[in-house]
Protein backbone atom coordinates (compact mmCIF):
# COMPACT_ATOMS: atom_id res chain seq x y z
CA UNK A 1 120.89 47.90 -127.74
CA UNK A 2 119.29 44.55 -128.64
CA UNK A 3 116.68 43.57 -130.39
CA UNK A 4 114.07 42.86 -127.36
CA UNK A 5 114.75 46.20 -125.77
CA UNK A 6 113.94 47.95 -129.40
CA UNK A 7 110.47 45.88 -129.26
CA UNK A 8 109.74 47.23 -125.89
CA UNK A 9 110.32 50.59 -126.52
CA UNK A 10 108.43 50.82 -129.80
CA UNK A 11 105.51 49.15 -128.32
CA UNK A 12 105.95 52.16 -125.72
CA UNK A 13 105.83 54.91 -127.96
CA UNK A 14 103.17 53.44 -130.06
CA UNK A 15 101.09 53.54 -126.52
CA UNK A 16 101.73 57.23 -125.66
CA UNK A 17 100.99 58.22 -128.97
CA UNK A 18 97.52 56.40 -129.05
CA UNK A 19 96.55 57.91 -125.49
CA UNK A 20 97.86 61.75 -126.05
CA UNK A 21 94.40 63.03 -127.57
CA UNK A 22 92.35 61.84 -123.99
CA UNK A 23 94.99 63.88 -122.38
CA UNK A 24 94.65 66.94 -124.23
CA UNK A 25 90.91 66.56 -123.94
CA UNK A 26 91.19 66.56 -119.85
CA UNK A 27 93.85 68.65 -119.07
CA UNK A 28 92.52 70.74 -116.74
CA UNK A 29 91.18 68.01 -114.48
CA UNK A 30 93.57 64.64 -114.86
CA UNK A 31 96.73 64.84 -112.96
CA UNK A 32 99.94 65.79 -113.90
CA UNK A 33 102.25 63.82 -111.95
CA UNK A 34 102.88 60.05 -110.66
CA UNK A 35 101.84 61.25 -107.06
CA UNK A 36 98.81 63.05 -108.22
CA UNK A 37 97.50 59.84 -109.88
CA UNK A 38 98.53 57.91 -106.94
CA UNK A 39 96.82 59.89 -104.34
CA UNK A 40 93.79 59.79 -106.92
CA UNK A 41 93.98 56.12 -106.76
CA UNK A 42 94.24 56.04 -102.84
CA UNK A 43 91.06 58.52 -102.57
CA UNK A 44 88.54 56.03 -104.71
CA UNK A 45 89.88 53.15 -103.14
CA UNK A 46 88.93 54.95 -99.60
CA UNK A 47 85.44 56.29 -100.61
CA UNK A 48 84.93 52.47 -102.24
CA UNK A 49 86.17 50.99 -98.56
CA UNK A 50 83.99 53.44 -96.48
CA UNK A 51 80.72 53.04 -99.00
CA UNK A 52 81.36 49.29 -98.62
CA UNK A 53 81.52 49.88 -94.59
CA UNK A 54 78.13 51.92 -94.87
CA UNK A 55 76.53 48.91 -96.28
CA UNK A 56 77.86 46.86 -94.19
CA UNK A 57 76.15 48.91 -91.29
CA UNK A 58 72.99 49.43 -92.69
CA UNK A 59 72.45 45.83 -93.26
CA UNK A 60 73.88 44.62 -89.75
CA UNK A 61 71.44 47.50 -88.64
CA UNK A 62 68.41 46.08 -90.36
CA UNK A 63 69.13 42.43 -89.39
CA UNK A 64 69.26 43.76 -85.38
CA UNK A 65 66.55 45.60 -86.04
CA UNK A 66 64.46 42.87 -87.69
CA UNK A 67 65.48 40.47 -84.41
CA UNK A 68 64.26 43.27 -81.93
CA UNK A 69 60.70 43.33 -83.63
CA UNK A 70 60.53 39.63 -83.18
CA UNK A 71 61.12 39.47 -79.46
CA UNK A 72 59.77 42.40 -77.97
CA UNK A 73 55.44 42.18 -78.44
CA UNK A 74 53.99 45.12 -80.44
CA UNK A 75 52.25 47.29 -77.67
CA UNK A 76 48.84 46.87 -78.08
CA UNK A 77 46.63 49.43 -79.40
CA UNK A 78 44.73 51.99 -76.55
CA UNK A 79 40.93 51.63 -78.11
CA UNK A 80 39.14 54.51 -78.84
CA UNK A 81 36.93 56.60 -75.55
CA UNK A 82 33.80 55.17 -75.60
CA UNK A 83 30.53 55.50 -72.48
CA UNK A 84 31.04 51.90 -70.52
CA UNK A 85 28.58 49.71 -71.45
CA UNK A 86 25.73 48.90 -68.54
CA UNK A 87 26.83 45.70 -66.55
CA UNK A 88 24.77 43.23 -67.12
CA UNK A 89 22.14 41.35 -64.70
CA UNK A 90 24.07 37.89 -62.81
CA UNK A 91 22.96 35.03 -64.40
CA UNK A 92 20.70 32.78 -62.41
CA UNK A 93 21.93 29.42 -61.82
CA UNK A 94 19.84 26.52 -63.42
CA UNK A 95 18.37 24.66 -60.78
CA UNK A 96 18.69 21.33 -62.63
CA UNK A 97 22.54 21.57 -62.63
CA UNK A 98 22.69 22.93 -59.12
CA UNK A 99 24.39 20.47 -56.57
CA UNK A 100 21.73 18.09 -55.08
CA UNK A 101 23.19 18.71 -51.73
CA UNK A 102 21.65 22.12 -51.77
CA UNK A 103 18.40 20.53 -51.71
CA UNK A 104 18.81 19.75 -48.01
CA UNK A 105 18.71 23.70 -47.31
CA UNK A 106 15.11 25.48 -46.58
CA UNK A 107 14.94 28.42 -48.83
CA UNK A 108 14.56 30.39 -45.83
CA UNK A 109 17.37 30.01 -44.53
CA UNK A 110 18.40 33.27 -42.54
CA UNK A 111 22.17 32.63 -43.77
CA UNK A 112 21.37 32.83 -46.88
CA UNK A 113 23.34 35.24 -48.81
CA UNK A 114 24.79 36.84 -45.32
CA UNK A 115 27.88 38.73 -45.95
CA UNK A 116 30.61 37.15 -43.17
CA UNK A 117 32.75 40.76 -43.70
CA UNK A 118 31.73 44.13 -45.99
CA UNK A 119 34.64 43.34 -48.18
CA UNK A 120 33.48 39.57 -48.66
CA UNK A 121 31.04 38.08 -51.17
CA UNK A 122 28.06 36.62 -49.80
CA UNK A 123 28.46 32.85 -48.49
CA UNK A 124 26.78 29.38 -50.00
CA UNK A 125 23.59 28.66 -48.34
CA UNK A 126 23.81 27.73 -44.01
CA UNK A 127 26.73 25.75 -42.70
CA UNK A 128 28.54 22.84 -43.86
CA UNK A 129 31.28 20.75 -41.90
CA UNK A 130 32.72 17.79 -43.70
CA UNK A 131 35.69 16.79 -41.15
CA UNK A 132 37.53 13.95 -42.41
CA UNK A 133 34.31 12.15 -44.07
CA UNK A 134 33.39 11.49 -47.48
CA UNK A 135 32.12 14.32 -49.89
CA UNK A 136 28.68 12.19 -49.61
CA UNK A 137 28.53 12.92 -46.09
CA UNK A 138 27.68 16.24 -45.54
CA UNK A 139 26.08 17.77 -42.37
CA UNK A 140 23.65 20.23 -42.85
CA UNK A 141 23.75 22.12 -39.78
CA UNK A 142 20.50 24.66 -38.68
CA UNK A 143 21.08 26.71 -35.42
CA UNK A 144 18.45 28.11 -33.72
CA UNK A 145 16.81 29.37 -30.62
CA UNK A 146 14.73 31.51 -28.47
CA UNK A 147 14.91 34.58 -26.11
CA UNK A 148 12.31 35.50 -23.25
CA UNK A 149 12.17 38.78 -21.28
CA UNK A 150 9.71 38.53 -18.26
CA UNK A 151 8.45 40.74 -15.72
CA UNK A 152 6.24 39.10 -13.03
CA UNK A 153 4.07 41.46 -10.71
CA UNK A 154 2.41 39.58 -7.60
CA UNK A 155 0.11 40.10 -4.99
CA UNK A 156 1.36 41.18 -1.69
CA UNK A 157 -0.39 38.39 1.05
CA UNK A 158 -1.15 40.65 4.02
CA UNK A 159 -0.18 37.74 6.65
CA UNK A 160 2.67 35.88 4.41
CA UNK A 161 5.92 38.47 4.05
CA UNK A 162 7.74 35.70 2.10
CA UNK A 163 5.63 35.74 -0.52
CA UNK A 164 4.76 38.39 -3.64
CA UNK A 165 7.29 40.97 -2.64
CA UNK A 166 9.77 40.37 -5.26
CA UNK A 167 8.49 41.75 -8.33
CA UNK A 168 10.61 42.53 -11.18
CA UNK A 169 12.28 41.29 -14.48
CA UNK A 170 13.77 37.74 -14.90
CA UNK A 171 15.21 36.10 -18.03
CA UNK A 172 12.59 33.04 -18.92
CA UNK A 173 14.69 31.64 -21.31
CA UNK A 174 17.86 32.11 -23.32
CA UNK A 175 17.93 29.16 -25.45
CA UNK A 176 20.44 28.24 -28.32
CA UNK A 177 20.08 25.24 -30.42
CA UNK A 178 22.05 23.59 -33.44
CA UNK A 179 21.00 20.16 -35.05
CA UNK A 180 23.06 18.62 -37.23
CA UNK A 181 21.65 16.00 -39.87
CA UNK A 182 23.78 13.50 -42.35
CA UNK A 183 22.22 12.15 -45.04
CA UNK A 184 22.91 8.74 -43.35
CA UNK A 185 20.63 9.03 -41.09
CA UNK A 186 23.02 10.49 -38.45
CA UNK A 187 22.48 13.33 -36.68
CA UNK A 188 22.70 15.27 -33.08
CA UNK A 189 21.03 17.74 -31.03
CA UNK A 190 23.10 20.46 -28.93
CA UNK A 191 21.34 22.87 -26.52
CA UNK A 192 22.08 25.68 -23.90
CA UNK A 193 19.79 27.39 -21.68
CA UNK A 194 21.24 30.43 -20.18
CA UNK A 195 18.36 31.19 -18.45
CA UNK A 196 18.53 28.48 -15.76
CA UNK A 197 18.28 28.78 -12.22
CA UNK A 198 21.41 27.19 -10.36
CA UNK A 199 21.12 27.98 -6.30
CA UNK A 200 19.35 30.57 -4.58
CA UNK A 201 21.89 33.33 -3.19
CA UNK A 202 20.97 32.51 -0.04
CA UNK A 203 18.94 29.92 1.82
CA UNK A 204 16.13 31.41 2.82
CA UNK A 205 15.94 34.29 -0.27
CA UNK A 206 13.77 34.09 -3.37
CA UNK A 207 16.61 35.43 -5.53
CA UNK A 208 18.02 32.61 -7.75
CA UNK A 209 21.52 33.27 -10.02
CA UNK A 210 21.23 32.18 -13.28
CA UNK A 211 23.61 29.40 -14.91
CA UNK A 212 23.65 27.89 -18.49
CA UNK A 213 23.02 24.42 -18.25
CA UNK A 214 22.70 22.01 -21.08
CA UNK A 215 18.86 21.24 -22.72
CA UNK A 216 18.59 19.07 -25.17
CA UNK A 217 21.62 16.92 -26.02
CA UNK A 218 21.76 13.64 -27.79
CA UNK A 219 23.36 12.20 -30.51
CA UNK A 220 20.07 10.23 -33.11
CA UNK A 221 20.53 7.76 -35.69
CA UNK A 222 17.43 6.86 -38.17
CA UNK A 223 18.14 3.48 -39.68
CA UNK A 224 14.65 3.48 -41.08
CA UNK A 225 12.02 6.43 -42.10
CA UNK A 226 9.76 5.29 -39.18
CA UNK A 227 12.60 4.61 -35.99
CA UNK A 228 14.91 6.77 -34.30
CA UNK A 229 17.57 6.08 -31.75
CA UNK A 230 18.63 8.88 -28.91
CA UNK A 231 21.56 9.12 -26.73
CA UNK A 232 21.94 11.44 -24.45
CA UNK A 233 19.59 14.28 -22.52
CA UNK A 234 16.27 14.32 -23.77
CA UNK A 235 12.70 14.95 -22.79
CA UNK A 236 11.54 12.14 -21.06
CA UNK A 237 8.35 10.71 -23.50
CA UNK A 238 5.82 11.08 -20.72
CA UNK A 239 3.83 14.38 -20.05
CA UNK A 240 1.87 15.74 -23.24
CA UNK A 241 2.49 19.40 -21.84
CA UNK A 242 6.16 18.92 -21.04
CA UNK A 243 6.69 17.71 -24.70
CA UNK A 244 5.01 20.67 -26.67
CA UNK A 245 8.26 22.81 -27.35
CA UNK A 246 8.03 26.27 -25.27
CA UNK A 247 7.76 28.34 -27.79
CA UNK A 248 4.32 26.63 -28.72
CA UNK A 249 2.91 27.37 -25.61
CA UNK A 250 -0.45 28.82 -24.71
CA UNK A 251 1.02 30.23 -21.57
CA UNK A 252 4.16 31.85 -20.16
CA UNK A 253 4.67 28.95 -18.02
CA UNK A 254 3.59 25.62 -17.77
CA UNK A 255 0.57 24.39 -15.92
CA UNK A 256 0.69 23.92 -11.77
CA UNK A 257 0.41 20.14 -12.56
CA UNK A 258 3.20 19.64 -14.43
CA UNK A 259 5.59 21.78 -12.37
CA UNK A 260 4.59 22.57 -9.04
CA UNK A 261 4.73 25.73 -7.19
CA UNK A 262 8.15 27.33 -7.23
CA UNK A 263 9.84 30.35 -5.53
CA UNK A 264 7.62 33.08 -4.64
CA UNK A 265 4.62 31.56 -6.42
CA UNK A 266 3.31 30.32 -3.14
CA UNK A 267 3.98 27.37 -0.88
CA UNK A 268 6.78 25.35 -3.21
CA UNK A 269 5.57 21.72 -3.67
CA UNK A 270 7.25 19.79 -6.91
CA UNK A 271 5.23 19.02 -10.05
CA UNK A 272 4.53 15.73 -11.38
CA UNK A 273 6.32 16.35 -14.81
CA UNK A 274 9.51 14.02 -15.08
CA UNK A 275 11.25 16.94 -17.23
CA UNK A 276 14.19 16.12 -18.82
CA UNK A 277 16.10 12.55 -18.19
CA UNK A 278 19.80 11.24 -19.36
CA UNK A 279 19.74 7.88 -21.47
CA UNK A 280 18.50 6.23 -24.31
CA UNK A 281 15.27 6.22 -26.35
CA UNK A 282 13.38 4.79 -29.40
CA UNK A 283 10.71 6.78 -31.07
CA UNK A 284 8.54 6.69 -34.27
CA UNK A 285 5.71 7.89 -35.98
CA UNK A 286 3.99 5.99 -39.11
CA UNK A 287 0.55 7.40 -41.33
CA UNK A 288 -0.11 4.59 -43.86
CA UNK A 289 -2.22 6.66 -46.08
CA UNK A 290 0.13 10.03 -46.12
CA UNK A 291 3.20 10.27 -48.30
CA UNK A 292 6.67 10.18 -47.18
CA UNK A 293 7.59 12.39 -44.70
CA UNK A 294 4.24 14.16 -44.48
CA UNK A 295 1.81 14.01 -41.48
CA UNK A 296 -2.00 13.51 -42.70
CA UNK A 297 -5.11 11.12 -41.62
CA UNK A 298 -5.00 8.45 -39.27
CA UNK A 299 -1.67 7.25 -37.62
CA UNK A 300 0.61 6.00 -34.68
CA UNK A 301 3.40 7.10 -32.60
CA UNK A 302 5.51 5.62 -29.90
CA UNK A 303 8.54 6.00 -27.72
CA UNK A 304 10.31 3.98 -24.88
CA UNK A 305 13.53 5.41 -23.31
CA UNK A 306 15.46 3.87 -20.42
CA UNK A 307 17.54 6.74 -18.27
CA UNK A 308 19.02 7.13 -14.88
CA UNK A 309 15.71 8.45 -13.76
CA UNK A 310 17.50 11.35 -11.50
CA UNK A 311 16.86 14.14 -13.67
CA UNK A 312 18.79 16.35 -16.38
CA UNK A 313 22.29 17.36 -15.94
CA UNK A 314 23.04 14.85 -13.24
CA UNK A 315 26.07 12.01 -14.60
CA UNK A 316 25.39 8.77 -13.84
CA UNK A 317 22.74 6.87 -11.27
CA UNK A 318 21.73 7.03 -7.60
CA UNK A 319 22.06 3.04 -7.71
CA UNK A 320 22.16 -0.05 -10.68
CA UNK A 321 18.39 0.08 -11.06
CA UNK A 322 16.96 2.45 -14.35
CA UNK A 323 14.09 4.45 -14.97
CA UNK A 324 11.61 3.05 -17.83
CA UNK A 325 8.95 5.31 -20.14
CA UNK A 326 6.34 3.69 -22.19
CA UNK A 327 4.32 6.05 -24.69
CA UNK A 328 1.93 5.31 -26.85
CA UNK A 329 -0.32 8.27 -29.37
CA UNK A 330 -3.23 7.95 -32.01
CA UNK A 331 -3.02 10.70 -34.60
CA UNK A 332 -5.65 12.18 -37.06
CA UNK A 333 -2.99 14.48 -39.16
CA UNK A 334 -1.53 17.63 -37.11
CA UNK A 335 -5.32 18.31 -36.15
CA UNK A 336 -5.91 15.22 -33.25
CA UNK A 337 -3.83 13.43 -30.92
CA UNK A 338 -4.68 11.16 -28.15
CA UNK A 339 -2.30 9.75 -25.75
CA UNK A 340 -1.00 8.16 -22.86
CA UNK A 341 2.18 7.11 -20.99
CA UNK A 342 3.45 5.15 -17.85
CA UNK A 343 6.94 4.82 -15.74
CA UNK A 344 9.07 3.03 -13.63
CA UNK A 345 11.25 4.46 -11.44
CA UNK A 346 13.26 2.48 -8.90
CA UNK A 347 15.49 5.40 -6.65
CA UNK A 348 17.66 6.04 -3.75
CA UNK A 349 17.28 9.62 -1.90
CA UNK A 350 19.84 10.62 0.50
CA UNK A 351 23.91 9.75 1.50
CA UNK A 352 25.39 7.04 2.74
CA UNK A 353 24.75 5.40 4.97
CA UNK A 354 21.54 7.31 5.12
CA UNK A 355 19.60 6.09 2.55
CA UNK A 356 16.34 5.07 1.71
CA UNK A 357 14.59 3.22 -1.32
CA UNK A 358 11.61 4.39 -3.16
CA UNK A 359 9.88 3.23 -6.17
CA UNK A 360 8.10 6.25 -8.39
CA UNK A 361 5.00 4.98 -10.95
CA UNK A 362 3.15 6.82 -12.75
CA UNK A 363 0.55 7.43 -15.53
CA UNK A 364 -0.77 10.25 -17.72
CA UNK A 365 -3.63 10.67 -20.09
CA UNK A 366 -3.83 12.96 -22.90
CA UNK A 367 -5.94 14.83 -25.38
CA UNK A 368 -4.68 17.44 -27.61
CA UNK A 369 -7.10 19.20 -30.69
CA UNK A 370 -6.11 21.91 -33.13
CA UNK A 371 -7.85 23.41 -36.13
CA UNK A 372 -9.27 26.48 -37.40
CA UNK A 373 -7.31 28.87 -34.87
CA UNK A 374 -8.56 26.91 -31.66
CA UNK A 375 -6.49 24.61 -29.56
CA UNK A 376 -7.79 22.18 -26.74
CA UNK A 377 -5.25 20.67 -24.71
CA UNK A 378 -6.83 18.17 -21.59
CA UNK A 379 -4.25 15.76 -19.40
CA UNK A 380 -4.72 13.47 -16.17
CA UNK A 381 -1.60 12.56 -14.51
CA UNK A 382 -0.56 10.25 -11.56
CA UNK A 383 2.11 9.37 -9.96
CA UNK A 384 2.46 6.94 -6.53
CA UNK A 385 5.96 6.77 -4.25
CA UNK A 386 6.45 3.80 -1.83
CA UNK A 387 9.38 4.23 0.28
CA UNK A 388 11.08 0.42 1.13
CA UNK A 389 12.17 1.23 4.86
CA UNK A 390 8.90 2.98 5.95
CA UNK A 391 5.41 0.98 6.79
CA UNK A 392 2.33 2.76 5.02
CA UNK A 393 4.46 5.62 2.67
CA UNK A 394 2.52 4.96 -0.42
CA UNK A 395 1.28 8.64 -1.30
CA UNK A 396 -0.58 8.91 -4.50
CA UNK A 397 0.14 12.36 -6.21
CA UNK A 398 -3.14 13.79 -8.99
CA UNK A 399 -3.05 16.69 -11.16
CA UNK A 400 -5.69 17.79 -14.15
CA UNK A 401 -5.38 20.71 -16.16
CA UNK A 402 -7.30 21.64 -19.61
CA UNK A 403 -6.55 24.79 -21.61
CA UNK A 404 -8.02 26.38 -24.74
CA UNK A 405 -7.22 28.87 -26.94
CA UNK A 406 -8.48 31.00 -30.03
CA UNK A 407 -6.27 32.90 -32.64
CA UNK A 408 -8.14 34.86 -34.36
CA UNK A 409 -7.24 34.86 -38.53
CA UNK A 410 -6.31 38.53 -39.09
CA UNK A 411 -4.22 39.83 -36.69
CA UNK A 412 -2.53 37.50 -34.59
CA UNK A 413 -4.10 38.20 -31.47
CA UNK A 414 -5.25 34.82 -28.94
CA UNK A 415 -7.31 34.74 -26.11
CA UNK A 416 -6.26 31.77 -23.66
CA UNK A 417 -8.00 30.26 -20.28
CA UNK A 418 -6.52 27.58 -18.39
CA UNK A 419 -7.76 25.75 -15.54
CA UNK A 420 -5.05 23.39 -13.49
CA UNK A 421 -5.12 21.69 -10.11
CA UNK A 422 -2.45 19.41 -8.23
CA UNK A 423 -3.20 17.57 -5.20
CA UNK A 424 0.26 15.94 -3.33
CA UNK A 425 -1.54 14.12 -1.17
CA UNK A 426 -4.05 12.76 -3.06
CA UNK A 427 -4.16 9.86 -1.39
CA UNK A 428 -1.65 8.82 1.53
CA UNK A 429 -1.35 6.58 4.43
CA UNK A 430 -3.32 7.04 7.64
CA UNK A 431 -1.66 9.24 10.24
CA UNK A 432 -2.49 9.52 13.76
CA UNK A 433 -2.49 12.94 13.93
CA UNK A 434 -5.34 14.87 13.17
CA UNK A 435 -3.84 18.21 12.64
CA UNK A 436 -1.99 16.50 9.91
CA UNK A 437 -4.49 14.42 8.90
CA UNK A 438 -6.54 17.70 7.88
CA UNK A 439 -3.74 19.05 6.46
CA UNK A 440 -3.19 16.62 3.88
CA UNK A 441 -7.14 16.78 2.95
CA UNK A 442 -6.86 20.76 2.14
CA UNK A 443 -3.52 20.88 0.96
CA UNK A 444 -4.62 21.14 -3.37
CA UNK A 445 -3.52 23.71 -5.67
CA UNK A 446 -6.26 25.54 -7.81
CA UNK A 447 -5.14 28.14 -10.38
CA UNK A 448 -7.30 30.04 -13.20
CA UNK A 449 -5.11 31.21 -15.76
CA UNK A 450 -6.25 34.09 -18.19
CA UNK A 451 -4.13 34.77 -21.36
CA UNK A 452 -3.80 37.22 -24.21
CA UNK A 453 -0.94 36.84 -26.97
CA UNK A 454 -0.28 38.86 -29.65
CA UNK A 455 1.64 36.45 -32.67
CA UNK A 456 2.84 38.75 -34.83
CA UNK A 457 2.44 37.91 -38.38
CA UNK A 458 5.40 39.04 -39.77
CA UNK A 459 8.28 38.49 -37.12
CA UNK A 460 9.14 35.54 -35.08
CA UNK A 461 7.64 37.36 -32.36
CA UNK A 462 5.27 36.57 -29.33
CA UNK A 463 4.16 39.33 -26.92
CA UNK A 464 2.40 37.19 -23.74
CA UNK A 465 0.36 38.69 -20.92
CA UNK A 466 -1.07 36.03 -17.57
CA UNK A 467 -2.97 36.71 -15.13
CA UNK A 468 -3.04 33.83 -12.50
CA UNK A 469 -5.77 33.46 -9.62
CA UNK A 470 -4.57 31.13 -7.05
CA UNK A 471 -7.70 29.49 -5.29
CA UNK A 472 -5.90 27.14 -3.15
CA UNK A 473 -7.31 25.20 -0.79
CA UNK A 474 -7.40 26.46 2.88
CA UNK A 475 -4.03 24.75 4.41
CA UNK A 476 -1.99 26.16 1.36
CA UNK A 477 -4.03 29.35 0.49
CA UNK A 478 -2.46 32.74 0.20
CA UNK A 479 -3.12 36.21 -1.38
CA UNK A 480 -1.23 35.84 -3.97
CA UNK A 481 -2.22 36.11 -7.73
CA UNK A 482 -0.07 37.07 -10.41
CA UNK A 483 0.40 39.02 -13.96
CA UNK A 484 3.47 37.71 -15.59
CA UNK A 485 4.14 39.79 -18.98
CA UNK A 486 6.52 38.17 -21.53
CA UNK A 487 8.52 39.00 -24.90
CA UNK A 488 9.83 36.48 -26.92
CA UNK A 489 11.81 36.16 -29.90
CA UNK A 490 12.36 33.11 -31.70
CA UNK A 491 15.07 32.63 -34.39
């Protein structure tokens, strides 16, 4: 044995010796063998493995967890049951911020807050189209109109079977109208009458069909406050009672001067209004001493048109000559008005090559007063007709009527009386024959008109009763007065 292996062992011994008393102290629970203490060893090194894997987890586990709370939101809190509070009023828009466009619209309007559909909020004040113009130009658009349900009772002439024995109901009128206005100065008028009569449903029958037809129909343009410019179908700026709207009307219909005797009224003979006409006009008013746009003290208006002169709803002319209207009004305010008017009309009646030449002139005087609840209303009008091809045709046509009226200030109730005449032949060429001759000297139309209205004062309303005595002269006379009863309804 040499030397080194003697160290080794020595050192050995010394070892065992130094580390028996720990053994005896634990001999009940160290091992006893090499393969205990190895499978000892193996056992902590497992539990140190798997408590190193537990960490592991738990902190993987909290760094997940961690990213979850990040990206999905905390849900949020329910809050406690409480009574709802009470809604609160809508809040009222200040009228100084409010759009001055809405100024244009009358407060009121009847579309005002309409609901188009249960389910829909209501709608901005009346109608608005803008088309492909500007925001600046707007059209402010009011539609309107008027309905009247008639019934007409007449008096049955004993010798006459063609006359009062058709008494029933009739539609007087069934008007819509929309105007359009831009603040440009731009604007239009569109009307329908569905009331109008369009032939008779046979020749000899009193029984008319009823048509629409158009009204009033023009396109305007105001380049100044004072002037206006129409184009289109208008009311020809000549009769004072043709040009009060028909809803303003002291009577059902208007007077036997301005439109004849029609249908089963009586002996039909044409009035000597020239109704509604197809071309252009210029019109204006002007008060010096009122402010803008307002109607007080003295003042002027005028209006000249230029038209076919054949009548509404007719396109084009009889021939290249045109009708011509002159009118000329002083004004005191909405209370006076005094007026007058004259026309040209150079026309061709009939088909080739039977045709014949006239020339129509006429004249009208006026006189209208209202204040307090009373309303006079006095014309004269005139018209002559020379016919080219005949010797001696000049036949001067006259008609007068005056009308007054009283609403009383509580009620609405109006008492009405209108007297009205129209003479055809008021003055005519000489004839030869006697028979005729006599004829033409009794041939005037005399009516009395008695009227009581209720306005109501609430509704757009007018309940209208007329009782008519015709006191015609002898060639034309018949038994045949008339009540004529008549609710209308204005919107």
């Amino acid at each position: 044995m040499n030397v080194s292996s003697l160290r080794w062992t020595a050192l050995l011994a010394a070892l065992l010796l130094l580390s028996s008393p720990a053994f005896a102290q634990d001999t009940d629970d160290e091992p006893e063998t090499v393969e205990e203490v190895e499978a000892i060893e193996d056992d902590e090194a497992d539990d140190e493995a798997s408590e190193a894997e537990e960490n592991v987890e738990e902190d993987v586990d909290e760094v997940i967890d961690e990213i979850e709370e990040e990206a999905e939101p905390t849900p949020p809190v329910a809050p406690p049951v409480t009574a709802p509070p009470a809604p609160e009023p809508p809040a009222t828009p200040d009228t100084d911020e409010a759009d001055e466009s809405d100024e244009d619209f009358a407060e009121d309007d009847p579309m005002r807050g309409a609901m188009i559909a249960p389910a829909r909020e209501a709608q901005e004040r009346g109608v608005r189209i803008r088309g492909n113009l500007d925001d600046g130009d707007r059209w402010t658009l009011d539609l309107g109109g008027f309905i009247g349900a008639r019934y007409s009772l007449s008096q049955n002439d004993p010798s006459v079977e063609l006359f009062g024995r058709n008494d029933g109901f009739r539609i007087n009128d069934a008007r819509l109208i929309l105007r359009g206005n831009m603040d440009n100065g731009l604007g239009a008028v569109f009307s329908l009458d569905a009331g109008s009569r369009l032939i008779r449903t046979a020749p000899d029958s009193p029984v008319d069909e009823l048509a629409a037809r158009m009204a009033d129909t023009y396109i305007s343009y105001r380049p100044f406050q004072h002037l206006e410019i129409l184009a289109g179908q208008f009311k020809a700026p000549f009769d004072i009672e043709e040009l009060i709207s028909t809803t303003d009307l002291l009577f059902i219909s208007r007077s036997v001067a301005n439109r004849g005797v029609q249908n089963v009224e009586g002996y039909n003979v044409p009035g000597l209004s020239q109704g509604r006409q197809i071309g252009l006009q210029v019109r204006g008013s002007y008060f010096p001493l009122a402010d803008e746009n307002q109607v007080d003290g003295p003042g002027i208006s005028f209006a000249s048109a230029v038209t076919n002169g054949n009548g509404a709803n007719v396109s084009l002319n009889n021939n290249d000559r045109y009708a011509l209207y002159q009118r000329l009004s002083l004004h005191w305010g909405e209370m006076v008005s005094l007026g007058g008017a004259v026309f040209h009309n150079d026309t061709t009646l009939g088909d080739p090559p039977n045709q014949v030449n006239q020339v129509h002139q006429g004249w009208t005087a006026d006189l209208l007063v209202s204040a307090y609840g009373a309303t006079l209303i006095g014309s004269a009008i005139s018209r002559s007709s020379t016919t080219a091809e005949l010797e001696d045709s000049e036949l001067t046509e006259m008609g007068y009527q005056v009308q007054i009226g009283y609403q009383e200030p509580f009620f609405g109730f109006q008492a009405a009386y209108r007297f009205a005449t129209l003479d055809p032949t008021f003055e005519h060429a000489q004839t030869d024959d006697p028979a005729l001759a006599e004829f033409f000297e009794n041939d005037s139309r005399i009516h009395h008109t008695l009227g009581l209205n209720y306005n109501a004062t609430g509704y757009p309303i007018r309940l209208m009763t007329n009782y008519t005595i015709t006191m015609d002269e002898e060639a034309v006379a018949i038994d045949n007065n008339r009540l004529d009863v008549l609710l209308q309804l204005q919107w």
